[in-house]
N, C-alpha and C. Protein backbone atom coordinates (compact mmCIF):
# COMPACT_ATOMS: atom_id res chain seq x y z
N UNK A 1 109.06 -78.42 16.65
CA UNK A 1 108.20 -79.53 17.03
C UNK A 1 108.55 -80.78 16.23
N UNK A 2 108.28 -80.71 14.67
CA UNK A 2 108.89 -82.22 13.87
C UNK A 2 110.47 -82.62 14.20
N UNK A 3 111.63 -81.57 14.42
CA UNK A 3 112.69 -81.75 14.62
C UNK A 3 112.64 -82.61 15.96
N UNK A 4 111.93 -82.23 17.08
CA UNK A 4 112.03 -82.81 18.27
C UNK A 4 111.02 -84.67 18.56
N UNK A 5 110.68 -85.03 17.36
CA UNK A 5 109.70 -85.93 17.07
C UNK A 5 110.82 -86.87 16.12
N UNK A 6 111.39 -86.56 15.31
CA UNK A 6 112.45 -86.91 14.29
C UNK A 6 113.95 -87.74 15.12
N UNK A 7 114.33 -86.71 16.04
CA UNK A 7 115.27 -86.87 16.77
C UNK A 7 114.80 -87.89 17.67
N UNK A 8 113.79 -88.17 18.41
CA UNK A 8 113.27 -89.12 19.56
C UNK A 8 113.05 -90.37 18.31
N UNK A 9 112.89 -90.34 17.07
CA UNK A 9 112.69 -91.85 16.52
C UNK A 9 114.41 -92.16 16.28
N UNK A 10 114.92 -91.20 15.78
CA UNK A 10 116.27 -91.61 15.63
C UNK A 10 117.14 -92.33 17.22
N UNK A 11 116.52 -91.57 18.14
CA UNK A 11 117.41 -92.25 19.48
C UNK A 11 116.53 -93.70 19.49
N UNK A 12 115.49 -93.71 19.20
CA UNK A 12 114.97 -95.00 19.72
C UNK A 12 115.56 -96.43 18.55
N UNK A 13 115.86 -95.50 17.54
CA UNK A 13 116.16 -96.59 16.14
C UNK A 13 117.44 -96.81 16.79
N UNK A 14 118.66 -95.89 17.49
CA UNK A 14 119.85 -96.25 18.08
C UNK A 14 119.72 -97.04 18.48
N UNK A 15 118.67 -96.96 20.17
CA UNK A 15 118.54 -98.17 21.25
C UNK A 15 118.39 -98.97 20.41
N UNK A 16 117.56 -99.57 19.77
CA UNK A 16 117.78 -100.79 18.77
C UNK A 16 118.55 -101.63 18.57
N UNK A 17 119.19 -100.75 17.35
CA UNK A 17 119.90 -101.12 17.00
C UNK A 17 121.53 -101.56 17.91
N UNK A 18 121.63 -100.94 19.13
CA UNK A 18 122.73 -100.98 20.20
C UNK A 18 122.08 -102.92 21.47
N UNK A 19 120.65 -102.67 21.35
CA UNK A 19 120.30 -103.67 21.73
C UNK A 19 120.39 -105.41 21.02
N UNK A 20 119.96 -104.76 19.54
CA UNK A 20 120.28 -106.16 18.76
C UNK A 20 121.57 -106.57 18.59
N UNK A 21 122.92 -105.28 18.76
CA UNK A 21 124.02 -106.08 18.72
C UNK A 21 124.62 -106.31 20.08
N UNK A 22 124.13 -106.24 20.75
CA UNK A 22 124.46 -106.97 22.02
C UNK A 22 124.08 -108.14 22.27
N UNK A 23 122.69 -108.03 21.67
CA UNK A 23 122.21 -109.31 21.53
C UNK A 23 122.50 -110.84 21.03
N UNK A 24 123.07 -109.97 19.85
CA UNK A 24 124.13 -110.98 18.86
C UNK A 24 125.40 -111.41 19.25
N UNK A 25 126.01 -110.75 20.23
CA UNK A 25 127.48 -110.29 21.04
C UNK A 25 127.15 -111.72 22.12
N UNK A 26 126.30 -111.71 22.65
CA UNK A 26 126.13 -112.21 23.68
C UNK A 26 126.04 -113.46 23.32
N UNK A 27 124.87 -113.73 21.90
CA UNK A 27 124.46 -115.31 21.74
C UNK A 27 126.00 -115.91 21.07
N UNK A 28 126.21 -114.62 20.56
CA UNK A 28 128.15 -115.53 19.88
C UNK A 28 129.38 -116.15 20.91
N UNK A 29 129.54 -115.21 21.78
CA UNK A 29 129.84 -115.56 23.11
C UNK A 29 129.36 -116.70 23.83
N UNK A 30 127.83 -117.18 24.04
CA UNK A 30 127.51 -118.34 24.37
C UNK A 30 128.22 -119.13 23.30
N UNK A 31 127.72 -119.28 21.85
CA UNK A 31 128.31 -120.45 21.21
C UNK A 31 129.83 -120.46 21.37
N UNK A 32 130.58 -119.97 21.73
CA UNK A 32 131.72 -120.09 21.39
C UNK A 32 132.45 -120.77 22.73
N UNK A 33 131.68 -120.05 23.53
CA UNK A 33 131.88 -120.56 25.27
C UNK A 33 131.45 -122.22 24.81
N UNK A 34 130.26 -122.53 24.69
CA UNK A 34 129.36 -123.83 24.46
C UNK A 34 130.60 -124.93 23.85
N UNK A 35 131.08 -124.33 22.66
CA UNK A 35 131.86 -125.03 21.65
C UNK A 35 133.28 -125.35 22.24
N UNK A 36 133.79 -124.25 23.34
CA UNK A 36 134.99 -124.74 24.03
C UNK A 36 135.09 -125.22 24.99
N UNK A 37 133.92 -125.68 25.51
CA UNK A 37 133.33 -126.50 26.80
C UNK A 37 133.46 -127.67 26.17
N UNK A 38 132.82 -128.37 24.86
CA UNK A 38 132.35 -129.77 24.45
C UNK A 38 134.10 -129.99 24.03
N UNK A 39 134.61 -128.74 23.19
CA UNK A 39 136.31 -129.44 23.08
C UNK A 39 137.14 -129.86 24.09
N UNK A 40 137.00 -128.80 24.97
CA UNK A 40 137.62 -129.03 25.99
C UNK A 40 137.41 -130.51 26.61
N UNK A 41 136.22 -131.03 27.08
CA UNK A 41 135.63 -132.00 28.13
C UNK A 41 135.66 -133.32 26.65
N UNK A 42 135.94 -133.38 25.42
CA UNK A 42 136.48 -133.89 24.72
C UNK A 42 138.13 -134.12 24.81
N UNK A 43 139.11 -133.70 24.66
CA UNK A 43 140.21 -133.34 24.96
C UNK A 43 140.42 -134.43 26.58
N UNK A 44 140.06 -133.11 27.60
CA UNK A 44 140.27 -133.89 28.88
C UNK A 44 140.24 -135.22 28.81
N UNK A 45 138.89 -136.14 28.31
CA UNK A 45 138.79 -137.48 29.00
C UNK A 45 139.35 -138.28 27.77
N UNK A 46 139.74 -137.42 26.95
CA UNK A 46 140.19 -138.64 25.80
C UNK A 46 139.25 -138.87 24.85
N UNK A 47 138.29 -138.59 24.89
CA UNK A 47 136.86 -139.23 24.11
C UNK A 47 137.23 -139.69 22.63
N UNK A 48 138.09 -138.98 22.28
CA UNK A 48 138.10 -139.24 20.67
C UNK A 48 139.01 -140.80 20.41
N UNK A 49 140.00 -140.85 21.26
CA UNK A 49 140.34 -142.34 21.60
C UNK A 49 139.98 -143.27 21.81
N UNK A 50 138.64 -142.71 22.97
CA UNK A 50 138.08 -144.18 23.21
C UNK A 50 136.97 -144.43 22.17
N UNK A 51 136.25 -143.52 21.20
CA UNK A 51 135.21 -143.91 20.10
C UNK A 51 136.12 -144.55 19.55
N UNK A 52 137.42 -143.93 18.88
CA UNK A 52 138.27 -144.76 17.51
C UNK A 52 138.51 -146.37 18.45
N UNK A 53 138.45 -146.31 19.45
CA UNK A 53 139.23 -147.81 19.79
C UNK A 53 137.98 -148.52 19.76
N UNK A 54 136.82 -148.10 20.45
CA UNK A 54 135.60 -148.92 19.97
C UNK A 54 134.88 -149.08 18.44
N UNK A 55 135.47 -148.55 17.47
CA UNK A 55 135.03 -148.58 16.07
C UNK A 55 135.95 -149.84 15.67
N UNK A 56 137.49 -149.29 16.16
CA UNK A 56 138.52 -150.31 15.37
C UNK A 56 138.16 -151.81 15.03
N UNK A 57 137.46 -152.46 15.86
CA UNK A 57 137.12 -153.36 15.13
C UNK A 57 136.54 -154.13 13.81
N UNK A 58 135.06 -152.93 13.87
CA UNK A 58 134.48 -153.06 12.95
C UNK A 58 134.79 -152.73 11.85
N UNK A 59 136.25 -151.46 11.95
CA UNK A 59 137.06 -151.58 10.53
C UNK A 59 137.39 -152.34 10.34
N UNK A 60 138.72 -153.15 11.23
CA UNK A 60 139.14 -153.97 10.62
C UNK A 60 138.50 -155.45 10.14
N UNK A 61 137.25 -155.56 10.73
CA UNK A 61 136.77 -156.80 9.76
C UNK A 61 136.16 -155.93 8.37
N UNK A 62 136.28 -155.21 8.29
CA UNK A 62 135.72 -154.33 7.23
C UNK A 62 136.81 -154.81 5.77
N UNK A 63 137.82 -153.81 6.46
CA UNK A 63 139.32 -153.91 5.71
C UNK A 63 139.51 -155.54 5.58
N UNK A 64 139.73 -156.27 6.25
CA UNK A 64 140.24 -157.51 6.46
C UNK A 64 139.44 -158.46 5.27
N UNK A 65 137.99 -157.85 4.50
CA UNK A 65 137.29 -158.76 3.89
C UNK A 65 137.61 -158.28 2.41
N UNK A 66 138.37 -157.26 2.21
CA UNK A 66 138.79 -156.07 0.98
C UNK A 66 139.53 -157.22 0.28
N UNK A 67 139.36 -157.92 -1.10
CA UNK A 67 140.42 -158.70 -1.86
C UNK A 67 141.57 -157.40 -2.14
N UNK A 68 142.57 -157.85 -2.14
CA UNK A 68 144.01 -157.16 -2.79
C UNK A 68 144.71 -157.87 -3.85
N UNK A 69 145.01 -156.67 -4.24
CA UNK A 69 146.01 -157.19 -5.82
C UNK A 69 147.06 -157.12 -5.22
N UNK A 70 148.15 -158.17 -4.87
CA UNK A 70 149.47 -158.33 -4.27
C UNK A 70 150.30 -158.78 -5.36
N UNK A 71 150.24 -158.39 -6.84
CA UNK A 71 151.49 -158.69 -7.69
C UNK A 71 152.12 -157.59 -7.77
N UNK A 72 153.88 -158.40 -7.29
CA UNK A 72 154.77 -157.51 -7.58
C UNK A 72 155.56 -157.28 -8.46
């Protein structure tokens, strides 16, 4: 009788534990899917080009106001 009570918590502690790592399997899989979607559709249209070309300005008046030591 306890053997057959013992054994039914142990299968259920399995399911569990077989459920939470699927669980985990699955949400890693989304992020990773998620994360190669935003690179990807980054990549494709260029995006990282067109932010740096819309910043470039504001560096260079940035840089452009920097005094330099020009002795040679």
């Amino acid at each position: 009788m306890m053997k057959k009570v013992i054994e039914k918590k142990r299968k259920k502690a399995k399911r569990r534990m077989k459920r939470k790592a699927i669980k985990l399997l699955l949400n890693l899989f989304l992020l990773v899917t998620g994360l190669f979607v935003v690179t990807f559709t980054v990549y494709f249209f260029n995006l990282d080009m067109k932010l740096t070309s819309m910043i470039e300005p504001f560096l260079l008046k940035h840089y452009d106001r920097i005094e330099r030591n020009q002795h040679l």
